[in-house]
C-alpha atoms as a PDB file:
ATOM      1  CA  UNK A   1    -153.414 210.750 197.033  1.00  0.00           C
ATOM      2  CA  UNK A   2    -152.603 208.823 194.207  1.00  0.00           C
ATOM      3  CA  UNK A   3    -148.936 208.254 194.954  1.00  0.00           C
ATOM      4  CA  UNK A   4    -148.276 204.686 196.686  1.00  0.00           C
ATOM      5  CA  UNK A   5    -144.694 205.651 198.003  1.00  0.00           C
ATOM      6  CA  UNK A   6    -144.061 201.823 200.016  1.00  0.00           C
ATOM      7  CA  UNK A   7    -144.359 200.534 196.587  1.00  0.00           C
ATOM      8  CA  UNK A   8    -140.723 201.682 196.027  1.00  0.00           C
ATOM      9  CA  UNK A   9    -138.689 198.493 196.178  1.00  0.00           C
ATOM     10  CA  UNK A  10    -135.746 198.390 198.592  1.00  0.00           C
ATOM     11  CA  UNK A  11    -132.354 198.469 196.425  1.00  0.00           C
ATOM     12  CA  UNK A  12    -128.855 197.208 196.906  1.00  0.00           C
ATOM     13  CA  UNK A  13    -125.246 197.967 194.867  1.00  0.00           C
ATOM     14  CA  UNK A  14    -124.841 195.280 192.208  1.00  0.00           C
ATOM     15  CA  UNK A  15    -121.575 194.296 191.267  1.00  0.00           C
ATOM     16  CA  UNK A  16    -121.383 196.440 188.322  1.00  0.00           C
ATOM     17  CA  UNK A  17    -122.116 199.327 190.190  1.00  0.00           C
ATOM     18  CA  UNK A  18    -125.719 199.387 189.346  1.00  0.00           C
ATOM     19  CA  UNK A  19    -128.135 199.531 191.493  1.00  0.00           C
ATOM     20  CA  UNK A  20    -130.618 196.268 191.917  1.00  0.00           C
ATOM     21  CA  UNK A  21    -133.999 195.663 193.321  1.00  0.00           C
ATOM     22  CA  UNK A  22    -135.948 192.195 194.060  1.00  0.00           C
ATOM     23  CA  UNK A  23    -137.429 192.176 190.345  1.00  0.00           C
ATOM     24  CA  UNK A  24    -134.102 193.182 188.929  1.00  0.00           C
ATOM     25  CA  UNK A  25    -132.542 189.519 190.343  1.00  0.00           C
ATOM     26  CA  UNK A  26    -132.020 186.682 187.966  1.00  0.00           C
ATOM     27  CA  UNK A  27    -135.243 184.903 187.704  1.00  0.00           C
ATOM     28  CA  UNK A  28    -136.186 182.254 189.956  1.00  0.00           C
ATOM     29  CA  UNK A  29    -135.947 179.453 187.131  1.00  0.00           C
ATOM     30  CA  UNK A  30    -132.401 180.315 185.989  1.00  0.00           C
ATOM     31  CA  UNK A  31    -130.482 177.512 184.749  1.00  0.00           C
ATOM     32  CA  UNK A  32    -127.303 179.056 183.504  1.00  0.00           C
ATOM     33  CA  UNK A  33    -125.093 181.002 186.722  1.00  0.00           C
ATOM     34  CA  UNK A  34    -122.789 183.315 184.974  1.00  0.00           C
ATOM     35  CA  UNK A  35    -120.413 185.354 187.399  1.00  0.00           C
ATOM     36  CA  UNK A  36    -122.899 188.241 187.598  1.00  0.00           C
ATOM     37  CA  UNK A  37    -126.049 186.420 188.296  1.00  0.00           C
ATOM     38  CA  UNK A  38    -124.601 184.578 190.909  1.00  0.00           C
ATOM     39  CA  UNK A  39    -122.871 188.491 192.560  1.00  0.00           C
ATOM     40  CA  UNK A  40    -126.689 189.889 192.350  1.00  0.00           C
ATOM     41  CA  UNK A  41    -127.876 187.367 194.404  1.00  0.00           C
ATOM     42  CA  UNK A  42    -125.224 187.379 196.807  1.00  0.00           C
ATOM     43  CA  UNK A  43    -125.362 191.625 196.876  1.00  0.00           C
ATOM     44  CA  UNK A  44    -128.986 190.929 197.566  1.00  0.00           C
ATOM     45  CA  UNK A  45    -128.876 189.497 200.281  1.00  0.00           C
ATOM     46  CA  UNK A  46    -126.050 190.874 201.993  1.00  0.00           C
ATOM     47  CA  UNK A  47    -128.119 193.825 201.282  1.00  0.00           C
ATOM     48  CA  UNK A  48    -130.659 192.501 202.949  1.00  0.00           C
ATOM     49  CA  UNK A  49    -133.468 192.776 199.958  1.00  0.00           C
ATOM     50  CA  UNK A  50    -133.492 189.052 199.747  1.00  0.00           C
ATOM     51  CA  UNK A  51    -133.106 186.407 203.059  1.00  0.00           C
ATOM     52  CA  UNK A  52    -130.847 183.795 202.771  1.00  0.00           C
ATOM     53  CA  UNK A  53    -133.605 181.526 202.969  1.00  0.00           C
ATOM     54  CA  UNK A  54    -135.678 183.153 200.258  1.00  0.00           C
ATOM     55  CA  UNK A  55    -132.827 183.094 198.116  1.00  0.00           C
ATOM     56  CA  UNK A  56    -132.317 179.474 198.607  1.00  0.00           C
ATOM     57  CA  UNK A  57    -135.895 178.818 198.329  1.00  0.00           C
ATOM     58  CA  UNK A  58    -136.059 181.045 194.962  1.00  0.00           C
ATOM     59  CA  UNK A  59    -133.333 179.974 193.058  1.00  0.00           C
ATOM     60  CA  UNK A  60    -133.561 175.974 194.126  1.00  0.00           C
ATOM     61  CA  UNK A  61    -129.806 176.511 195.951  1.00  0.00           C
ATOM     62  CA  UNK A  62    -129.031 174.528 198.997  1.00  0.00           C
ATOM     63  CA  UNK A  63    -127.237 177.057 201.770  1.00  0.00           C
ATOM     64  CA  UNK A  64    -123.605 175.314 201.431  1.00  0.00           C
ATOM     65  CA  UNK A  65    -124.103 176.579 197.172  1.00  0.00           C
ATOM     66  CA  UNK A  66    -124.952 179.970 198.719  1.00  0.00           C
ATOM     67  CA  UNK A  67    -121.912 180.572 201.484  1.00  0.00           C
ATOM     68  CA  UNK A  68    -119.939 179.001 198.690  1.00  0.00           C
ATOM     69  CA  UNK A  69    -120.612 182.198 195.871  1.00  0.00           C
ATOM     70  CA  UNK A  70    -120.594 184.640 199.014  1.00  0.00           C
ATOM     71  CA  UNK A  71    -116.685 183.424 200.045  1.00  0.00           C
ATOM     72  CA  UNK A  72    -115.611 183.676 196.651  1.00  0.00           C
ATOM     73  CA  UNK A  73    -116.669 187.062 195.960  1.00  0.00           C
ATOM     74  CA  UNK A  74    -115.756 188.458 199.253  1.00  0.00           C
ATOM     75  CA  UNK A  75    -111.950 186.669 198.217  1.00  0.00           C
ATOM     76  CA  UNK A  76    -111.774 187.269 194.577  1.00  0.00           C
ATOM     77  CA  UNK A  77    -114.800 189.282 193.637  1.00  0.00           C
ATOM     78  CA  UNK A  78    -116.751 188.069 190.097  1.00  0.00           C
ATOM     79  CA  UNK A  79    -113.596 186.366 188.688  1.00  0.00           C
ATOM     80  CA  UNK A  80    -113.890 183.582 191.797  1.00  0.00           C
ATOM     81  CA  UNK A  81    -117.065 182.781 190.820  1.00  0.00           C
ATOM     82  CA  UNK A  82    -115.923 182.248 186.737  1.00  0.00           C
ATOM     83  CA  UNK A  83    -114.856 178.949 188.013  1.00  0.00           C
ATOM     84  CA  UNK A  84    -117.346 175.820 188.644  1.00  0.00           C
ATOM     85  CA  UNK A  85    -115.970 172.849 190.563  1.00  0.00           C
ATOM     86  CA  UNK A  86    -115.756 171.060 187.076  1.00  0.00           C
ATOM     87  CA  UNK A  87    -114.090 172.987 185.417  1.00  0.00           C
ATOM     88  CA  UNK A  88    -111.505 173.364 188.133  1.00  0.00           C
ATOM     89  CA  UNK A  89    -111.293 169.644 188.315  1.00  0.00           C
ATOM     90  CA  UNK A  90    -111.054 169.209 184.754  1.00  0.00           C
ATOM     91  CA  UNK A  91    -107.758 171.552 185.012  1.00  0.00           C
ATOM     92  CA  UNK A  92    -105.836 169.505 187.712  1.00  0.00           C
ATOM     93  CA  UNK A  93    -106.433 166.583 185.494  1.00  0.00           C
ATOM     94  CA  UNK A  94    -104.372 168.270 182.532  1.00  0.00           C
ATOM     95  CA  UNK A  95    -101.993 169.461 184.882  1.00  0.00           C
ATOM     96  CA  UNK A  96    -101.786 165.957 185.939  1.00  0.00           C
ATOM     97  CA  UNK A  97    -101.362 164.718 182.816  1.00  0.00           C
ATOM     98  CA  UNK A  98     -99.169 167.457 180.691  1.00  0.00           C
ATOM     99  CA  UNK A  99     -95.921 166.110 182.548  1.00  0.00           C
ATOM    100  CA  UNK A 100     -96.808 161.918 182.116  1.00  0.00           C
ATOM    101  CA  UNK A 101     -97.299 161.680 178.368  1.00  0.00           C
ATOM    102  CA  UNK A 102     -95.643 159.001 176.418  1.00  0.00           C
ATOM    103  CA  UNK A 103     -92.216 159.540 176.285  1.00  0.00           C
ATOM    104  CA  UNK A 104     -90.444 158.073 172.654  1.00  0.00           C
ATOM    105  CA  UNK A 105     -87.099 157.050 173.237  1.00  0.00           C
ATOM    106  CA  UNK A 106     -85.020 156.689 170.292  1.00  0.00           C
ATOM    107  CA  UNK A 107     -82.231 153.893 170.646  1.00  0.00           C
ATOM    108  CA  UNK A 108     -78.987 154.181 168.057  1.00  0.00           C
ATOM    109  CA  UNK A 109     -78.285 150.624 167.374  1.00  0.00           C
END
């Protein structure tokens, strides 16, 4: 009886289609949150392989971060989480600016 079969981890659908277990998750000391990394987590533990509280606990994320990936997802899948709060910042500043540049006025004497 050499076969352990409860070693077999508990898997969930990743968002490429592939399917994920616990050690298969970004690791706990990840520092750079593509779109992907931040989907595993979320399919994990809407899966249920992860808690939300382990997840918070692993990856250092406070529960608003968390809900935060999970609504964009469940709105606009990976591409809502391409965006940080920076970089959308950053963009209403040019759009700010791109319509108040100098303006040269050129008077005919």
């Amino acid at each position: 009886m050499g076969q352990n079969l409860n070693r077999i981890e508990p898997t969930v659908m990743g968002p490429n289609g592939k399917w994920l277990s616990v050690s298969d998750l970004p690791a706990p000391d990840t520092k750079r949150w593509v779109p992907r990394r931040k989907a595993e987590v979320v399919a994990a533990v809407r899966g249920g392989i992860l808690s939300l509280d382990d997840a918070c606990e692993r990856y250092a994320l406070t529960v608003e971060e968390f809900l935060s990936w999970q609504r964009n997802v469940e709105r606009y899948g990976l591409q809502g989480l391409r965006a940080t709060h920076q970089q959308q910042d950053r963009r209403d500043e040019d759009r700010g600016r791109s319509g108040s540049g100098p303006h040269e006025h050129h008077h005919h004497a």
